[in-house]
N, C-alpha and C. Protein backbone atom coordinates (compact mmCIF):
# COMPACT_ATOMS: atom_id res chain seq x y z
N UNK A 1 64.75 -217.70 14.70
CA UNK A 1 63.45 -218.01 15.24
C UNK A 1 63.54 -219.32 16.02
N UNK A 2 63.14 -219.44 17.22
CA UNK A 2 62.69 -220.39 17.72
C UNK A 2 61.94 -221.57 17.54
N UNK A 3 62.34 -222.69 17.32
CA UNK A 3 60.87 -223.69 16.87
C UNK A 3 60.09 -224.05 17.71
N UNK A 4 58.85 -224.18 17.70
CA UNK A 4 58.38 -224.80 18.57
C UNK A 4 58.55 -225.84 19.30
N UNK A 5 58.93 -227.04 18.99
CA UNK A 5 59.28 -227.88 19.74
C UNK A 5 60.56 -227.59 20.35
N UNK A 6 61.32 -226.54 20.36
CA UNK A 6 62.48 -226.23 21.34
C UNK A 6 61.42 -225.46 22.65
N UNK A 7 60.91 -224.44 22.36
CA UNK A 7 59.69 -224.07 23.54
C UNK A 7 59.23 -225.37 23.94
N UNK A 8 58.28 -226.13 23.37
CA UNK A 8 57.92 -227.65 24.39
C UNK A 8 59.07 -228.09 25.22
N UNK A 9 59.95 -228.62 24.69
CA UNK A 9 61.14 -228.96 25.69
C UNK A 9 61.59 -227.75 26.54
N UNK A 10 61.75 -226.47 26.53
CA UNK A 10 61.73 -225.26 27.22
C UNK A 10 60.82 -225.82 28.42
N UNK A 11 59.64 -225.61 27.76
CA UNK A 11 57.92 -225.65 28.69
C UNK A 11 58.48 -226.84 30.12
N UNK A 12 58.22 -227.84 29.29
CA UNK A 12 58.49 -229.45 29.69
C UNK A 12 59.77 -229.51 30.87
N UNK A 13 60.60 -228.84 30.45
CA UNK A 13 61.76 -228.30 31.45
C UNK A 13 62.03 -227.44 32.61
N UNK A 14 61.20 -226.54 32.21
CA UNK A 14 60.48 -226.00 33.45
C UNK A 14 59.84 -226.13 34.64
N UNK A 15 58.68 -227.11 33.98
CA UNK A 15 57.64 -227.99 34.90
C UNK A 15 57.98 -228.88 35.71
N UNK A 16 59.29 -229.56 35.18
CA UNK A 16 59.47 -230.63 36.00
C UNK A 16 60.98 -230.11 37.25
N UNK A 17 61.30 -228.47 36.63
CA UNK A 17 61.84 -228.00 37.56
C UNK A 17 60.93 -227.22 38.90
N UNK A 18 60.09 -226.74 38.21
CA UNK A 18 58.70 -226.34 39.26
C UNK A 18 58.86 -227.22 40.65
N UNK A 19 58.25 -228.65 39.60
CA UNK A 19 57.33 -229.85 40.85
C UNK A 19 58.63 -229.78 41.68
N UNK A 20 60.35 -230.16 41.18
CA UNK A 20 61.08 -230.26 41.90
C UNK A 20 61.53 -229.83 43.09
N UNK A 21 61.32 -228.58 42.60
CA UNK A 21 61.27 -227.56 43.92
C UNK A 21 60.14 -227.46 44.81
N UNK A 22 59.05 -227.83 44.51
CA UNK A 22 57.69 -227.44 45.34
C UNK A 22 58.07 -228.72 45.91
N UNK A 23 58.52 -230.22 45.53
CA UNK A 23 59.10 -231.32 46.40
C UNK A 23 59.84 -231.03 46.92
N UNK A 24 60.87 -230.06 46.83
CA UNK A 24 62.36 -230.17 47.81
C UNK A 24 61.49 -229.20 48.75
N UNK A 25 60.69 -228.31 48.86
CA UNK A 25 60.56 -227.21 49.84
C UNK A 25 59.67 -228.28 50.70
N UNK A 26 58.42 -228.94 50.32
CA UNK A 26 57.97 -230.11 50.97
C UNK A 26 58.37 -230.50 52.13
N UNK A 27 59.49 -231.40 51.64
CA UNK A 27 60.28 -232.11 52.54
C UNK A 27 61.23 -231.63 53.43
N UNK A 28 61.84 -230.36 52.82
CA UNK A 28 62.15 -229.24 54.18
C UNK A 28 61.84 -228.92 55.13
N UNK A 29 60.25 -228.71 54.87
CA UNK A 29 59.07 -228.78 55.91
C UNK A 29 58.98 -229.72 56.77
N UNK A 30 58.87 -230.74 56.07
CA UNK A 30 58.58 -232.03 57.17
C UNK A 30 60.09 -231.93 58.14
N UNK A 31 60.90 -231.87 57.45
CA UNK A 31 62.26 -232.13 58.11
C UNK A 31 62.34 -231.32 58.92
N UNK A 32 62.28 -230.46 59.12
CA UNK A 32 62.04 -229.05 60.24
C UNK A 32 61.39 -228.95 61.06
N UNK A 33 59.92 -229.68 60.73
CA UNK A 33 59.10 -230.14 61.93
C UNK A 33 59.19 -231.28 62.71
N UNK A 34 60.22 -232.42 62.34
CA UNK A 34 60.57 -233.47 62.77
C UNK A 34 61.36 -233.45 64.00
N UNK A 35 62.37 -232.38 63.63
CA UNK A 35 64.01 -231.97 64.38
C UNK A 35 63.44 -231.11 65.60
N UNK A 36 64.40 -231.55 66.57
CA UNK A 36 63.94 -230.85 67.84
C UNK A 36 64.90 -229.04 68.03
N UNK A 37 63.77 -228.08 68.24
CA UNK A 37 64.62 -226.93 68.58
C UNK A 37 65.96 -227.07 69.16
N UNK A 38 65.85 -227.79 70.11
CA UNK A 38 67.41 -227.99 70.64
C UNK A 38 68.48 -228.77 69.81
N UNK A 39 68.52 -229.25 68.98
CA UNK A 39 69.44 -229.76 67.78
C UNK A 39 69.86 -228.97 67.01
N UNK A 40 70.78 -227.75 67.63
CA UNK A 40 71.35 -226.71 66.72
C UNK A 40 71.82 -226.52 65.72
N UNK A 41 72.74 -228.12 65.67
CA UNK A 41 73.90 -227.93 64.40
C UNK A 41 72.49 -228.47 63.34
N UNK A 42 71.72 -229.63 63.85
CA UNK A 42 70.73 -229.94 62.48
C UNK A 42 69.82 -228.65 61.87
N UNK A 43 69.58 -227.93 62.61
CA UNK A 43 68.77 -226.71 62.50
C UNK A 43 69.14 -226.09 61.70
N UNK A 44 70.60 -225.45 61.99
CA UNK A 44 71.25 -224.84 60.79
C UNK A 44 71.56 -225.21 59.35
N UNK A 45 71.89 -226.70 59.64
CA UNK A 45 71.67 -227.50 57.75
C UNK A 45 70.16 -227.25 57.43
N UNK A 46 69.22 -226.96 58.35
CA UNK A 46 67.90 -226.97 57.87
C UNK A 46 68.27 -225.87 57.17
N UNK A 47 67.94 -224.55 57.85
CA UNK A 47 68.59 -223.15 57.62
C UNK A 47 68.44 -223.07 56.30
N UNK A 48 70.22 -224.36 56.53
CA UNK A 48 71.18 -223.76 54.78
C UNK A 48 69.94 -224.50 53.66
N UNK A 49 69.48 -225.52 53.96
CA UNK A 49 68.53 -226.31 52.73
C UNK A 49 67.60 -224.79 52.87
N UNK A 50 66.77 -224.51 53.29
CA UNK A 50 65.98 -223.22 53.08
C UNK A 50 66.24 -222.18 52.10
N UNK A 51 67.63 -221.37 52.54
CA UNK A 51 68.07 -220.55 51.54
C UNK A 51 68.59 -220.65 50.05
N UNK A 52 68.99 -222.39 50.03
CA UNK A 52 69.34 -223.23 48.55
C UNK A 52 67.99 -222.75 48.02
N UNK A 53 66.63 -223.37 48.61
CA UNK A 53 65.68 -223.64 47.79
C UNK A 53 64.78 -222.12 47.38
N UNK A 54 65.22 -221.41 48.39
CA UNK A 54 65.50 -219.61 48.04
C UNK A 54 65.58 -219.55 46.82
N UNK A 55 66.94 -219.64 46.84
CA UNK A 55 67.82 -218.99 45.55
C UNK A 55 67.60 -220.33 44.70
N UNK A 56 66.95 -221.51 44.27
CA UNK A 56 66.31 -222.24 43.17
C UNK A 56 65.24 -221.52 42.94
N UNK A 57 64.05 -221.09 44.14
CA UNK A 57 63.13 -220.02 43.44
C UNK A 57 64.05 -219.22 42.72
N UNK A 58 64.23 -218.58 43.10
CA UNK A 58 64.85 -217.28 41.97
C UNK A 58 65.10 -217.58 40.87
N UNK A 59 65.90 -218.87 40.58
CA UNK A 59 66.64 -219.32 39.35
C UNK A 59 65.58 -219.82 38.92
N UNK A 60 63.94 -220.38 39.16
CA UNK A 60 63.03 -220.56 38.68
C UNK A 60 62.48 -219.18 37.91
N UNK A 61 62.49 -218.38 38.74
CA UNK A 61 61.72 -217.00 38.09
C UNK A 61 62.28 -216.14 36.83
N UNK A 62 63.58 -216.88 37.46
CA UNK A 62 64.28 -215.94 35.96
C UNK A 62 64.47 -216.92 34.56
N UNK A 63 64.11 -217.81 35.26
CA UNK A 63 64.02 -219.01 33.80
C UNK A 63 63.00 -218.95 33.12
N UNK A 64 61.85 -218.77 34.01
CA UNK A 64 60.30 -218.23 33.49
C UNK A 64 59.86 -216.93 32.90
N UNK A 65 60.82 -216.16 33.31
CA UNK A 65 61.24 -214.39 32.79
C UNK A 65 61.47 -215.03 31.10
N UNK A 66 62.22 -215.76 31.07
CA UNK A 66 63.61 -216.18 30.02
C UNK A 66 62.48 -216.63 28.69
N UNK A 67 62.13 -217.52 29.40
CA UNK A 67 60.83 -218.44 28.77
C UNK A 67 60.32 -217.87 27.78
N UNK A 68 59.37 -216.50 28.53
CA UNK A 68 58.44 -215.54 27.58
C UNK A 68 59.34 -214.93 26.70
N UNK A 69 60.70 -214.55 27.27
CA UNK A 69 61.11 -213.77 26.13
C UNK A 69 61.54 -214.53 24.52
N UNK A 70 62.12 -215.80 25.00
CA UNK A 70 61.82 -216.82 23.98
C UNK A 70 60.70 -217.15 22.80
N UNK A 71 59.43 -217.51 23.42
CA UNK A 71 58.62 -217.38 23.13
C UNK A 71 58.32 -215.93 22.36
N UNK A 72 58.27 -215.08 22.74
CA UNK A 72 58.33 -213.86 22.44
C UNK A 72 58.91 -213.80 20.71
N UNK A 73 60.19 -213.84 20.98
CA UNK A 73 61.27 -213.71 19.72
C UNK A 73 61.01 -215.03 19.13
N UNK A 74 59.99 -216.04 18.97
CA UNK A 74 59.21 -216.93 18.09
C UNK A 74 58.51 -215.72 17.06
N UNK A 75 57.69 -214.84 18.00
CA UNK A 75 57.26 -214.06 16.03
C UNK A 75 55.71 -213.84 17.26
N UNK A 76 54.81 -213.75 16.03
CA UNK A 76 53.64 -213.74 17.15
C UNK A 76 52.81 -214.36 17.41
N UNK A 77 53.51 -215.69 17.78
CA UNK A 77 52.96 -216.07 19.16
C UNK A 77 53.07 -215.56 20.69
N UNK A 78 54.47 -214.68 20.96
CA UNK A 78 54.78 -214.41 21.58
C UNK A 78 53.57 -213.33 22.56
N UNK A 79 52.59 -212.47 21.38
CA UNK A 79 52.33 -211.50 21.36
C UNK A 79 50.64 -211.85 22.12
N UNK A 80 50.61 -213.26 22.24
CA UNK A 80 49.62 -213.52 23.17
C UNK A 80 50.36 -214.12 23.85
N UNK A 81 50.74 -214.72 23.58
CA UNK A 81 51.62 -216.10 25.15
C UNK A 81 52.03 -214.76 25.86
N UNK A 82 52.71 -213.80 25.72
CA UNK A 82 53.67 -212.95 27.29
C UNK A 82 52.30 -212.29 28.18
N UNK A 83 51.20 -211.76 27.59
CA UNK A 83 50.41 -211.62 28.40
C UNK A 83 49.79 -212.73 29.71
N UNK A 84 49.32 -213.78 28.47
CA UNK A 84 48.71 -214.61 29.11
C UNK A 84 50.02 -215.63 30.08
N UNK A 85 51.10 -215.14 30.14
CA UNK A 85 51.85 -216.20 30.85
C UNK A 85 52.10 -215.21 31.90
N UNK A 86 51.98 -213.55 31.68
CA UNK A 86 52.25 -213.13 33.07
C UNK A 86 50.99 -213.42 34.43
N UNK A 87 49.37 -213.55 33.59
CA UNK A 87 49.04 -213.86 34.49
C UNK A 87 48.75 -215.26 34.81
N UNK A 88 49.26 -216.46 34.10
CA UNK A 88 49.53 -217.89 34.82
C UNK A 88 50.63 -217.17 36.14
N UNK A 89 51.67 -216.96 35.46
CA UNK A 89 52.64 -216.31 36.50
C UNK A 89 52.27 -216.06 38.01
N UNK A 90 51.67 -214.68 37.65
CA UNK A 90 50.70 -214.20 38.67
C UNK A 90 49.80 -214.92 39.57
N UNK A 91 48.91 -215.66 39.23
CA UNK A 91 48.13 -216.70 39.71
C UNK A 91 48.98 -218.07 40.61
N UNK A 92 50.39 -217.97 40.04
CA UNK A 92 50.91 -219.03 40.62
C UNK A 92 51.94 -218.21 41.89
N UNK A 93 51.55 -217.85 41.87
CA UNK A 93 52.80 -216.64 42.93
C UNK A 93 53.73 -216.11 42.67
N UNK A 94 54.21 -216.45 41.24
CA UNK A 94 55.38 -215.76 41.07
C UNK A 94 55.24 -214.14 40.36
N UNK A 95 55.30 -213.22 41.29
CA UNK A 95 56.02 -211.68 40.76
C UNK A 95 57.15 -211.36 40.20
């Protein structure tokens, strides 16, 4: 069984991987709008930062997949938390 305070640090670990990424995609942005179309080679490091923060979504979603099932195999708590976290989920964009 899971203890709870391993889920908090789970939770807690998560979140601050969230903000991380919603900061790194941020500043991608800005950086992309800064750089002039004609600056090819910078364009393409833009590019590559884009598809990193791609595939960190992903590794977000499946950590959050991971999460509930954790939670889950706690006992039943699980048996409200997986509902109610698919639709935080949902609500936050992630499918």
């Amino acid at each position: 069984m899971t203890s709870p305070d391993r889920i908090d640090s789970l939770n807690r670990g998560l979140t601050r991987l969230k903000v991380a990424h919603e900061r790194l995609r941020g500043e991608v942005r800005q950086l992309g709008a800064l750089v002039p179309v004609s600056d090819g080679h910078l364009r393409e490091d833009i590019d590559d930062l884009r598809e990193v923060i791609k595939e960190l979504r992903g590794e977000v979603e499946a950590l959050q997949r991971w999460r509930w099932q954790v939670i889950g195999a706690a006992g039943g708590v699980g048996l409200v938390a997986a509902p109610l976290g698919q639709v935080l989920l949902h609500a936050l964009g992630v499918h």
